[in-house]
PDB file of N, CA and C in Angstrom:
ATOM      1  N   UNK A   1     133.002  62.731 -79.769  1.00  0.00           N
ATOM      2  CA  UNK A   1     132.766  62.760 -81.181  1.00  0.00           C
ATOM      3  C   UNK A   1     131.274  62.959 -81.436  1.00  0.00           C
ATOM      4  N   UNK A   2     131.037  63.744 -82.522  1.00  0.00           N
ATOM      5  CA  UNK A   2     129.360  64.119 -83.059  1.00  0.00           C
ATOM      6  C   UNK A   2     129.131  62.787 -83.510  1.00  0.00           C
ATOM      7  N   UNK A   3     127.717  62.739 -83.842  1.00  0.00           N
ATOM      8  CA  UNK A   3     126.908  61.613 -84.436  1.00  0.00           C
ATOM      9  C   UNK A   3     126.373  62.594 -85.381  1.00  0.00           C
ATOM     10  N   UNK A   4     126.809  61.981 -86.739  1.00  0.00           N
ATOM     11  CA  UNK A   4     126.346  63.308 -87.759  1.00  0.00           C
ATOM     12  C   UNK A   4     125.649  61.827 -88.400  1.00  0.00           C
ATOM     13  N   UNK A   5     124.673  62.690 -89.487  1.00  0.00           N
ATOM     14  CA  UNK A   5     123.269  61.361 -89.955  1.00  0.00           C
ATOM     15  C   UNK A   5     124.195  61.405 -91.806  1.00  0.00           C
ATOM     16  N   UNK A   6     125.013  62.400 -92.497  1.00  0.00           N
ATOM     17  CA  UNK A   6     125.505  62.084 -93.491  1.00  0.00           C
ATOM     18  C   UNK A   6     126.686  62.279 -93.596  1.00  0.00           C
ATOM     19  N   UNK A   7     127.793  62.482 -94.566  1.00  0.00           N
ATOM     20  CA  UNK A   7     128.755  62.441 -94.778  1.00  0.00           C
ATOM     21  C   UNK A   7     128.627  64.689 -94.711  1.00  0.00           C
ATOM     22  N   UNK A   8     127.684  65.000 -95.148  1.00  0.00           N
ATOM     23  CA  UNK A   8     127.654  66.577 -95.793  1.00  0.00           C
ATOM     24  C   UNK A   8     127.445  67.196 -94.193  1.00  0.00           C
ATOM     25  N   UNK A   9     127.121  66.712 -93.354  1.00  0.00           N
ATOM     26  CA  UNK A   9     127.074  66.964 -91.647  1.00  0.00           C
ATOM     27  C   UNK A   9     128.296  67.189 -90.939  1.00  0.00           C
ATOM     28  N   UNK A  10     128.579  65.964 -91.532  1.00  0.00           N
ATOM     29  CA  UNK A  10     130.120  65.631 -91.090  1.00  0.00           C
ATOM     30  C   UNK A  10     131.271  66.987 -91.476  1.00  0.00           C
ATOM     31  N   UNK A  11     131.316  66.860 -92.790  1.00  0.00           N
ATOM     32  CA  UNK A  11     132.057  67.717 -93.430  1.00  0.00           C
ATOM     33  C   UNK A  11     131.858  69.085 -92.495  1.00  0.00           C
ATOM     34  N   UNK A  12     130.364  69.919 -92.896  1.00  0.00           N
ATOM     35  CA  UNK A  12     130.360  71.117 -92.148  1.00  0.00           C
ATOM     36  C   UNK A  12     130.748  71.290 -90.518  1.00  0.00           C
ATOM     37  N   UNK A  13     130.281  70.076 -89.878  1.00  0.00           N
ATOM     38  CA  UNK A  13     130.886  70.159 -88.740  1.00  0.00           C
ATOM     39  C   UNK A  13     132.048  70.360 -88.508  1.00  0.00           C
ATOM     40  N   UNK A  14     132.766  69.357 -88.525  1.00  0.00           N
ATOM     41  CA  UNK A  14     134.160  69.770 -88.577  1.00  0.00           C
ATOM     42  C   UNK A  14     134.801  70.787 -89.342  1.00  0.00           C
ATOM     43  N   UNK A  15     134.470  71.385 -90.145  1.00  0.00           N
ATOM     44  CA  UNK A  15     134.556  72.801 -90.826  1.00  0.00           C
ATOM     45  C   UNK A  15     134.471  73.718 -89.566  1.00  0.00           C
ATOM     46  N   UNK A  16     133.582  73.792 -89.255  1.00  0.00           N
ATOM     47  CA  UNK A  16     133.206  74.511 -87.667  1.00  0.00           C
ATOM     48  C   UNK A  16     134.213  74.243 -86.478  1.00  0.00           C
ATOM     49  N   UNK A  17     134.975  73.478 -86.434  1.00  0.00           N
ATOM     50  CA  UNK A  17     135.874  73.211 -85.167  1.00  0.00           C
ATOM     51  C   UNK A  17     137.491  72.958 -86.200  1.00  0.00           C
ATOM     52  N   UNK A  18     137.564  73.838 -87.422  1.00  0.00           N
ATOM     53  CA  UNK A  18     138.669  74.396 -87.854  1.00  0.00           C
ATOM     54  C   UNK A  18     139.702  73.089 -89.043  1.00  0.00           C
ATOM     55  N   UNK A  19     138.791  72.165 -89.058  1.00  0.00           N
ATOM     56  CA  UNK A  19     139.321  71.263 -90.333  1.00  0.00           C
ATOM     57  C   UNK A  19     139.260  72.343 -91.579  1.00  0.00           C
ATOM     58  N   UNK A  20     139.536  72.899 -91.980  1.00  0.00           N
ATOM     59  CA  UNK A  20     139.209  73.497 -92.890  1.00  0.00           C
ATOM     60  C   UNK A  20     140.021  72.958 -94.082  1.00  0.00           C
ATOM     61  N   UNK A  21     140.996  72.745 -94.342  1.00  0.00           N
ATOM     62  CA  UNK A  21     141.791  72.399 -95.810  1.00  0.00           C
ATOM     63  C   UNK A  21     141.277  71.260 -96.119  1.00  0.00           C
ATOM     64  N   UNK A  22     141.498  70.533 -97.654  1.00  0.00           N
ATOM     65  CA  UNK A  22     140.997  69.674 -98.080  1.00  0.00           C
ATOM     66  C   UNK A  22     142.143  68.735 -98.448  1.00  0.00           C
ATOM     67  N   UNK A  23     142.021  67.089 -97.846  1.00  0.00           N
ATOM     68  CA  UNK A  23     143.380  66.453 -98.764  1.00  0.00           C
ATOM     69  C   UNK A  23     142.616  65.709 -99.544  1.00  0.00           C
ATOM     70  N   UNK A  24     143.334  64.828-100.032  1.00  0.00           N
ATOM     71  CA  UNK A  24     143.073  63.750-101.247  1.00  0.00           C
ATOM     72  C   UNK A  24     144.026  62.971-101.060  1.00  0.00           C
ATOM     73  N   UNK A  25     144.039  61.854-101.626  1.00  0.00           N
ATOM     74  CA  UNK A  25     145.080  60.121-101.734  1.00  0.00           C
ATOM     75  C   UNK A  25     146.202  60.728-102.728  1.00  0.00           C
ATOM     76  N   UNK A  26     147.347  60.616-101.820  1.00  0.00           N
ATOM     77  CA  UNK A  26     148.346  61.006-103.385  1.00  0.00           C
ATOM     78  C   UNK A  26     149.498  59.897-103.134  1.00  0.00           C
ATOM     79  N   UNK A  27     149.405  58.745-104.181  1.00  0.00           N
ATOM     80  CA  UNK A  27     150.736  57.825-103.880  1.00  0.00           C
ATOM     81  C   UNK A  27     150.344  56.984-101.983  1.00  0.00           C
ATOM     82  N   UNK A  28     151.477  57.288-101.914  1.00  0.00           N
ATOM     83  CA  UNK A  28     151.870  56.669-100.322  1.00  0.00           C
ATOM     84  C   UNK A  28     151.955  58.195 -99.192  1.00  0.00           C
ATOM     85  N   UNK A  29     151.060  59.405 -99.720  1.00  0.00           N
ATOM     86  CA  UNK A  29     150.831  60.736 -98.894  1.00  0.00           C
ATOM     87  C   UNK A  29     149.736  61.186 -99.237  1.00  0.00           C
ATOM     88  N   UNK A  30     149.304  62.425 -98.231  1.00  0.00           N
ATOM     89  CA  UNK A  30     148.157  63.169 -98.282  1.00  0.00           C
ATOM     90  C   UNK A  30     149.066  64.285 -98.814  1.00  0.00           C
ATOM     91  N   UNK A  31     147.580  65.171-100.073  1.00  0.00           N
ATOM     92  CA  UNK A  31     148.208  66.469-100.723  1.00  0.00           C
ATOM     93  C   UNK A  31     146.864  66.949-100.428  1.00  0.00           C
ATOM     94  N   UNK A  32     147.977  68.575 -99.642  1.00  0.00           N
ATOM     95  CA  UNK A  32     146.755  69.343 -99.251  1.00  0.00           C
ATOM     96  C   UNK A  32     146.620  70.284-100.722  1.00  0.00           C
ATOM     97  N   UNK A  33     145.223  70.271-100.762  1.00  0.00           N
ATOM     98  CA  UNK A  33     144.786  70.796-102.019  1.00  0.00           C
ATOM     99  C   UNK A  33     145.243  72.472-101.929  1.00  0.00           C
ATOM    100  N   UNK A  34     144.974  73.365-100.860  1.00  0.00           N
ATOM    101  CA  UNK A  34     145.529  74.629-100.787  1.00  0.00           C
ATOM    102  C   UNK A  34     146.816  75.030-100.976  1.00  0.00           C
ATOM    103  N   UNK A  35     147.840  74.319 -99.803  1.00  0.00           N
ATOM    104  CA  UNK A  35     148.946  74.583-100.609  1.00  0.00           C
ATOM    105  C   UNK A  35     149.903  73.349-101.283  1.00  0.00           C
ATOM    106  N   UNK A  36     149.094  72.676-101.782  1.00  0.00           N
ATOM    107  CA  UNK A  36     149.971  71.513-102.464  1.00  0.00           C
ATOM    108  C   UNK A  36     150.857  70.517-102.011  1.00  0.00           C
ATOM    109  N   UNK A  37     150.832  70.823-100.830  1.00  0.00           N
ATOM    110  CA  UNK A  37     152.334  70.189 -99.886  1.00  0.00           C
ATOM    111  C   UNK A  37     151.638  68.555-100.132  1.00  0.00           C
ATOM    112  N   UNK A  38     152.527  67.809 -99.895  1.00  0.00           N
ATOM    113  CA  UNK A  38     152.453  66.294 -99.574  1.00  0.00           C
ATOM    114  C   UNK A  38     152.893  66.258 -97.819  1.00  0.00           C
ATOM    115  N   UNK A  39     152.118  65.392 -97.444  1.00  0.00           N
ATOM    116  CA  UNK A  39     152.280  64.702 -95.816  1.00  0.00           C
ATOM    117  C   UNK A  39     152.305  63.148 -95.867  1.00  0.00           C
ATOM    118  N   UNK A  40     153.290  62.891 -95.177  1.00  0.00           N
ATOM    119  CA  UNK A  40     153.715  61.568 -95.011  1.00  0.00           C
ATOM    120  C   UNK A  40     152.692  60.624 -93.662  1.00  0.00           C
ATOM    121  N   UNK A  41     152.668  59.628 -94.324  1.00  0.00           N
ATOM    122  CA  UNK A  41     151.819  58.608 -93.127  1.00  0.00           C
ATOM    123  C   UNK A  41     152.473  59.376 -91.697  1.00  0.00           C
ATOM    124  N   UNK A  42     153.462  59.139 -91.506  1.00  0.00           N
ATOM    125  CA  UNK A  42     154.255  59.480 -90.167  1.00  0.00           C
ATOM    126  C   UNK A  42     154.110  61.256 -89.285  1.00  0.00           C
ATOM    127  N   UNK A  43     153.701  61.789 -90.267  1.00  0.00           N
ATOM    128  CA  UNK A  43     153.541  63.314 -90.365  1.00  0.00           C
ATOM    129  C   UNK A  43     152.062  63.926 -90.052  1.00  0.00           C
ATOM    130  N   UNK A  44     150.996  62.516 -89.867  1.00  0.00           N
ATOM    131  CA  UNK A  44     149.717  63.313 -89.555  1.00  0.00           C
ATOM    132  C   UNK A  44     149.250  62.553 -88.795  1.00  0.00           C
ATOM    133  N   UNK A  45     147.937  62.901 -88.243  1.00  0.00           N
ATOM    134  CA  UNK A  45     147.494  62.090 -86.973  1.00  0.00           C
ATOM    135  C   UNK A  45     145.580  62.542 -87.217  1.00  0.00           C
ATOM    136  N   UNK A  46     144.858  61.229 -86.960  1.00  0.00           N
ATOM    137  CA  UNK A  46     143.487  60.968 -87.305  1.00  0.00           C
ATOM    138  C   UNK A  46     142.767  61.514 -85.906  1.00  0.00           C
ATOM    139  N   UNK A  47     141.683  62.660 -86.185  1.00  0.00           N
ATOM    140  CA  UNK A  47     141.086  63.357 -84.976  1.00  0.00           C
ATOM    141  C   UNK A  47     140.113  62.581 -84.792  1.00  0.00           C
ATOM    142  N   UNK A  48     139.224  62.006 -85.832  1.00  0.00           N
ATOM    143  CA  UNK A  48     137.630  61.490 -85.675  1.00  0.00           C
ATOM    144  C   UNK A  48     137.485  61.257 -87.332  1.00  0.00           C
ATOM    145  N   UNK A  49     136.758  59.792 -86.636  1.00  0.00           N
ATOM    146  CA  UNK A  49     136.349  59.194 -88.500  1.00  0.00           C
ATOM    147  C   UNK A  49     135.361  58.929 -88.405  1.00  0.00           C
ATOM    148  N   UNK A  50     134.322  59.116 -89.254  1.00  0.00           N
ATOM    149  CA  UNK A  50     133.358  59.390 -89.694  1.00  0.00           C
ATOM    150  C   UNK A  50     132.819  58.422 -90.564  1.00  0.00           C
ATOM    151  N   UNK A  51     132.050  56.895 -90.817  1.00  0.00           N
ATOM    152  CA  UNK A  51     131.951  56.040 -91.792  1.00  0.00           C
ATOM    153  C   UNK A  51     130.140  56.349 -92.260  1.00  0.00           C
ATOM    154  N   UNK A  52     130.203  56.536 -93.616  1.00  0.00           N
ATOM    155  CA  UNK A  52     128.794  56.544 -94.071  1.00  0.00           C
ATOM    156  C   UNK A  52     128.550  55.563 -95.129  1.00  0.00           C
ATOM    157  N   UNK A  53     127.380  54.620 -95.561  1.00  0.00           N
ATOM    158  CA  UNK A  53     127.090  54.043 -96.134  1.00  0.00           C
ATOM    159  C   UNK A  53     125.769  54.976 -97.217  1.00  0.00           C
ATOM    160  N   UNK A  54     125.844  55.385 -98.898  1.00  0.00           N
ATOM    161  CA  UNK A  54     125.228  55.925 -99.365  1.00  0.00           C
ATOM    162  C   UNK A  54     125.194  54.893 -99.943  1.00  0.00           C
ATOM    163  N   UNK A  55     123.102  54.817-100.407  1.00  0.00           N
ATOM    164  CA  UNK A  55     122.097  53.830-100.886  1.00  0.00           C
ATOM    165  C   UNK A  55     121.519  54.301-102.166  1.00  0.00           C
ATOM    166  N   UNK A  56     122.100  55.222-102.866  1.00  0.00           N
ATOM    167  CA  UNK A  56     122.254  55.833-104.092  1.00  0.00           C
ATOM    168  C   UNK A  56     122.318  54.708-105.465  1.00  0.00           C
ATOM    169  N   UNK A  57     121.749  53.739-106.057  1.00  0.00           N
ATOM    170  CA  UNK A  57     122.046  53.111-107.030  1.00  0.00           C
ATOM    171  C   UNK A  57     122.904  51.668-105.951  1.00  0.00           C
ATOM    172  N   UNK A  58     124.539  52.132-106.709  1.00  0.00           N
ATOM    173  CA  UNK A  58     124.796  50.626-105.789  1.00  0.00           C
ATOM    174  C   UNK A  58     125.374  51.458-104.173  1.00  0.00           C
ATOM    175  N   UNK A  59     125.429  50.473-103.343  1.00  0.00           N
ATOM    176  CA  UNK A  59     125.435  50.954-102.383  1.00  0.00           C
ATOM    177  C   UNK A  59     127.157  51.019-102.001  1.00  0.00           C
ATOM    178  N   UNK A  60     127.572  52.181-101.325  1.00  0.00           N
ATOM    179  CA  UNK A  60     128.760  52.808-101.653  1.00  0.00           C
ATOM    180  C   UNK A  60     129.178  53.039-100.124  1.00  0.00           C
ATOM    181  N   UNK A  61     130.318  52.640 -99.327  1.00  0.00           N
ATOM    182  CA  UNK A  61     130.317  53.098 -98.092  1.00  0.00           C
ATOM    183  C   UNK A  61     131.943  54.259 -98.316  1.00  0.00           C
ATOM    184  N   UNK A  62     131.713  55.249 -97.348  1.00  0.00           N
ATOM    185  CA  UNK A  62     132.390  56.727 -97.659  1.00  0.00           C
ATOM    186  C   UNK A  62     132.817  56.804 -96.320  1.00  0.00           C
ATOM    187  N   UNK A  63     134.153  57.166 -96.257  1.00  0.00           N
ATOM    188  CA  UNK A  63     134.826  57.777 -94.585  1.00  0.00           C
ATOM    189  C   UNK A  63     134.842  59.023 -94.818  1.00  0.00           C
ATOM    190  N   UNK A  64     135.021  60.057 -93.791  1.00  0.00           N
ATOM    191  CA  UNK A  64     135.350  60.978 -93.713  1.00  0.00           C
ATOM    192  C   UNK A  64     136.533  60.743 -92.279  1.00  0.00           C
ATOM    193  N   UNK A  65     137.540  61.498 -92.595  1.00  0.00           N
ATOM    194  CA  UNK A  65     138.441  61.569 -91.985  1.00  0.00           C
ATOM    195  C   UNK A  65     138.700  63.515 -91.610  1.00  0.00           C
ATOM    196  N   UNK A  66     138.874  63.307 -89.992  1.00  0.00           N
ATOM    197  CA  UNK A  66     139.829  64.558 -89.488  1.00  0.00           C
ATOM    198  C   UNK A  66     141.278  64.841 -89.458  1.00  0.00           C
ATOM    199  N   UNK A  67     141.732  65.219 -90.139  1.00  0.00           N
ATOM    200  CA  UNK A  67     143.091  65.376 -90.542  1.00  0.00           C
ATOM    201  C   UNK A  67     143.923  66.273 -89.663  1.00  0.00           C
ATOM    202  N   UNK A  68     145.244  65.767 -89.035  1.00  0.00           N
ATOM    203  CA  UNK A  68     146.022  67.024 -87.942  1.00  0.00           C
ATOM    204  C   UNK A  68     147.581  66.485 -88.345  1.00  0.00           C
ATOM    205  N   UNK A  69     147.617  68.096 -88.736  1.00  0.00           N
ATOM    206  CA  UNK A  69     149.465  67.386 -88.972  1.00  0.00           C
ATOM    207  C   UNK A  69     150.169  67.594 -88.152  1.00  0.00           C
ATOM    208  N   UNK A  70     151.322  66.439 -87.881  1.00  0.00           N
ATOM    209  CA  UNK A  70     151.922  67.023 -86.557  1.00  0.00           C
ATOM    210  C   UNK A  70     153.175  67.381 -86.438  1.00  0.00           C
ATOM    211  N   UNK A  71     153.352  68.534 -87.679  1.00  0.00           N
ATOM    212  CA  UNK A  71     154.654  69.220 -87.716  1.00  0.00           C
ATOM    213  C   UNK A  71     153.836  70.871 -87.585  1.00  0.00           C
ATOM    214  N   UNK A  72     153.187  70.442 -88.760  1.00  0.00           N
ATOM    215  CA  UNK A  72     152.889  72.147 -88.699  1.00  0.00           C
ATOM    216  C   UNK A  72     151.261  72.143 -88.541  1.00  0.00           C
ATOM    217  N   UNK A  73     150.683  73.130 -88.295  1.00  0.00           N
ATOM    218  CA  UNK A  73     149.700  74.051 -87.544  1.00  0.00           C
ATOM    219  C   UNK A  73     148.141  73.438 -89.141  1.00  0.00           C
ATOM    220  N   UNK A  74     148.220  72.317 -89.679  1.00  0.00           N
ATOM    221  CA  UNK A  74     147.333  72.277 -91.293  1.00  0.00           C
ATOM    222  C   UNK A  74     145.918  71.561 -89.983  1.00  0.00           C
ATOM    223  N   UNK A  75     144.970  71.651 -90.407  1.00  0.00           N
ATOM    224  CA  UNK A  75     143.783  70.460 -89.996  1.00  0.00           C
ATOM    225  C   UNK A  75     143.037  70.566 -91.235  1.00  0.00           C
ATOM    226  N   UNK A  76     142.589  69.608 -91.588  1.00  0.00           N
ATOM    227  CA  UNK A  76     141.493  69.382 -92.478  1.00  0.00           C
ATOM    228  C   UNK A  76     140.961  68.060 -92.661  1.00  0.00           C
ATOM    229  N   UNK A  77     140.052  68.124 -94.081  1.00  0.00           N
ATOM    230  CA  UNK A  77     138.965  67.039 -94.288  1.00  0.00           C
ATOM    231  C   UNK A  77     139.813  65.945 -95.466  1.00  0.00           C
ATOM    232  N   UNK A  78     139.865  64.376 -95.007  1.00  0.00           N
ATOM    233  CA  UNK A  78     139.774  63.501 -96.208  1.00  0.00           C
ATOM    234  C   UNK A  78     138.870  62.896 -96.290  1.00  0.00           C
ATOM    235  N   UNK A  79     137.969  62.922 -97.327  1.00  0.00           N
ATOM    236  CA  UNK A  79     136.789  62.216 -97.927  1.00  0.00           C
ATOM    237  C   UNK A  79     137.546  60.767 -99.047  1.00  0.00           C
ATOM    238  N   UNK A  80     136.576  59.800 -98.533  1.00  0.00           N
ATOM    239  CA  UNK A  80     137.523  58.745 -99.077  1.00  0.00           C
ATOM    240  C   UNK A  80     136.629  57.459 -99.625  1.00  0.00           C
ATOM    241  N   UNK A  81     136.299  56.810-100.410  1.00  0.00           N
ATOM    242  CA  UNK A  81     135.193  55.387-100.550  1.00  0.00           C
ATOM    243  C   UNK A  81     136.044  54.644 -99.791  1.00  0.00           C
ATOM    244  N   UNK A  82     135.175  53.445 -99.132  1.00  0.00           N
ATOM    245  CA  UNK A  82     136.203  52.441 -98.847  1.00  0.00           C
ATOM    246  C   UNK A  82     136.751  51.848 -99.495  1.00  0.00           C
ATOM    247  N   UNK A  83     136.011  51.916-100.976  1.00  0.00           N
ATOM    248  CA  UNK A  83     136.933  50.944-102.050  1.00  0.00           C
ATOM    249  C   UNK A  83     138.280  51.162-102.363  1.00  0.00           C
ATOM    250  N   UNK A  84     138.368  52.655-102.017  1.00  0.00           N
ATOM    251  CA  UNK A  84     139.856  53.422-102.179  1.00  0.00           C
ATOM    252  C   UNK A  84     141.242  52.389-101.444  1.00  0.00           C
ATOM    253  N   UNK A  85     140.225  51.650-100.640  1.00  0.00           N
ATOM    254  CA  UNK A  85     141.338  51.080 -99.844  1.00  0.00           C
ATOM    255  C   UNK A  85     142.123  49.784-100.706  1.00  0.00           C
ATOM    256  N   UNK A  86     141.469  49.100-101.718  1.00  0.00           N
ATOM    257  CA  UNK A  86     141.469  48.533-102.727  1.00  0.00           C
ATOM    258  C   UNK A  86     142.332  48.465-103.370  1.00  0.00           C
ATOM    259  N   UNK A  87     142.732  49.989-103.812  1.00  0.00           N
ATOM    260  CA  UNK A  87     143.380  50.895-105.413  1.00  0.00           C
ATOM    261  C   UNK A  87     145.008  50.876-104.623  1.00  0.00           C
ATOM    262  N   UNK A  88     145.923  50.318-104.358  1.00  0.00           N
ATOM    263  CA  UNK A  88     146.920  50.221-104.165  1.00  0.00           C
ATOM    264  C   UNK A  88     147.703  51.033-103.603  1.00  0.00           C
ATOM    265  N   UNK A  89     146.809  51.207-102.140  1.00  0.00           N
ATOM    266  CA  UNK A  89     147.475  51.926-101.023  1.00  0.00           C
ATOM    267  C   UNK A  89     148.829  50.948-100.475  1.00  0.00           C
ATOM    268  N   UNK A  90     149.862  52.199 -99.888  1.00  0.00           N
ATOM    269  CA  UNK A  90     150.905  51.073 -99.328  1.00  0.00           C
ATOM    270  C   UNK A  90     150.244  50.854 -98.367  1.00  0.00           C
ATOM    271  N   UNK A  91     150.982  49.518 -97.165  1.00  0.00           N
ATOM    272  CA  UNK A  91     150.498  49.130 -96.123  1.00  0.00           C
ATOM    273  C   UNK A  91     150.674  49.974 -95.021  1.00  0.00           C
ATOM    274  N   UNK A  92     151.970  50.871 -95.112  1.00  0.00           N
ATOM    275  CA  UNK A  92     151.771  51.402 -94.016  1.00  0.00           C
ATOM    276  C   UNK A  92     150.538  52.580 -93.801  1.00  0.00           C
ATOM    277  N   UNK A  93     150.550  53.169 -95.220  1.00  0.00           N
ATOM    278  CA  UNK A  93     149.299  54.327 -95.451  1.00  0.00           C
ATOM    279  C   UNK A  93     147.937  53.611 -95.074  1.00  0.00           C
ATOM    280  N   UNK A  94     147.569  52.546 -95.714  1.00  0.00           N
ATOM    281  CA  UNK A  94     146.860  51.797 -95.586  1.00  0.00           C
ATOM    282  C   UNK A  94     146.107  51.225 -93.928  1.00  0.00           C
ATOM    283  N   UNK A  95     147.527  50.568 -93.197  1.00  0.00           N
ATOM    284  CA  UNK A  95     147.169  50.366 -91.824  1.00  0.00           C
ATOM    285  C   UNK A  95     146.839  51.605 -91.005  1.00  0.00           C
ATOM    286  N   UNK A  96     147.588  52.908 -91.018  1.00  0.00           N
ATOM    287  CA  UNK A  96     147.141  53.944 -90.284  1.00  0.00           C
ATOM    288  C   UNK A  96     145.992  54.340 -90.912  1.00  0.00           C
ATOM    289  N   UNK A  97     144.981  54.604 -92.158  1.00  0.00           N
ATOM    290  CA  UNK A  97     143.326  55.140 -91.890  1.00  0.00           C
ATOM    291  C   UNK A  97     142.842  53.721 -91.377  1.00  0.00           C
ATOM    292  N   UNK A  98     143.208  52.335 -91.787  1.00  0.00           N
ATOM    293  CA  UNK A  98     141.732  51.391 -91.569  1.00  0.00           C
ATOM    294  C   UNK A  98     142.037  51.515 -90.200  1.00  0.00           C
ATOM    295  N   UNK A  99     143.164  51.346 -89.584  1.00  0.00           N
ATOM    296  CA  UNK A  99     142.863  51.259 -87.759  1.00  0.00           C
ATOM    297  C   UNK A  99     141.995  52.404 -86.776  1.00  0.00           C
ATOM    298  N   UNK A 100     141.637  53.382 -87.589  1.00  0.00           N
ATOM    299  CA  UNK A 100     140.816  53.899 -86.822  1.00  0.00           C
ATOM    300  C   UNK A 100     139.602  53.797 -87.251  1.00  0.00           C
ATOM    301  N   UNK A 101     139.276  53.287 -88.584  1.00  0.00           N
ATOM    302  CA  UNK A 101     137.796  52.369 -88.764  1.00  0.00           C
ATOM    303  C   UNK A 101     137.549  51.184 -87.479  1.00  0.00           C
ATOM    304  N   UNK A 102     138.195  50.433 -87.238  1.00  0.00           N
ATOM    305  CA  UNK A 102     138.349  49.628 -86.187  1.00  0.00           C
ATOM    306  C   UNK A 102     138.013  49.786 -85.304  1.00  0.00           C
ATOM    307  N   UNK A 103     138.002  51.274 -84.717  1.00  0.00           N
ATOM    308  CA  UNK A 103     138.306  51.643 -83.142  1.00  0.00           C
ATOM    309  C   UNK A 103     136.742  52.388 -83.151  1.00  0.00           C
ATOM    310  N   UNK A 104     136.429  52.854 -84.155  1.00  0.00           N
ATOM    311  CA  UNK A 104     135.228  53.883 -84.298  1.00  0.00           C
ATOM    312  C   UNK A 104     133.986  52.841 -84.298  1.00  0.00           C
TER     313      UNK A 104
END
């Protein structure tokens, strides 16, 4: 795994080794922003996480996540606050990103 110094390092890097699509938090799934699809906790698998702390006003800590689905051929980027973890993720969505905060 790289040692990137921000979250915007991160991103392009892995851009470069083919993350390319973008998800977002949807419910209890990831929705890839390109083609809209929803992915289930069970349906993707975490390449490398990425934790940044920005000192911007209040201080804000940010994951970046490598995204691999493991049905079909998608990789990409989830950008995430940790507070997100907060906002009423289920547990199982929930336990699969924080456990690889853990491990990283």
């Amino acid at each position: 795994m790289e040692n990137y110094s921000n979250k915007t390092q991160a991103i392009i890097g892995l851009q470069h080794k083919g993350f390319d699509l973008d998800f977002v938090l949807k419910d209890e799934h990831l929705l890839c922003l390109q083609d809209c699809e929803l992915i289930s906790p069970d349906d993707f698998e975490i390449a490398e996480t990425y934790k940044f702390v920005e000192r911007h006003g209040i201080p804000e800590t940010y994951v970046v996540y490598a995204i691999r689905s493991v049905q079909r051929d998608l990789k990409g980027i989830l950008m995430t606050s940790h507070s997100a973890f907060n906002r009423g993720l289920g547990f199982h969505f929930w336990c699969k990103l924080s456990r690889t905060l853990k491990e990283s």
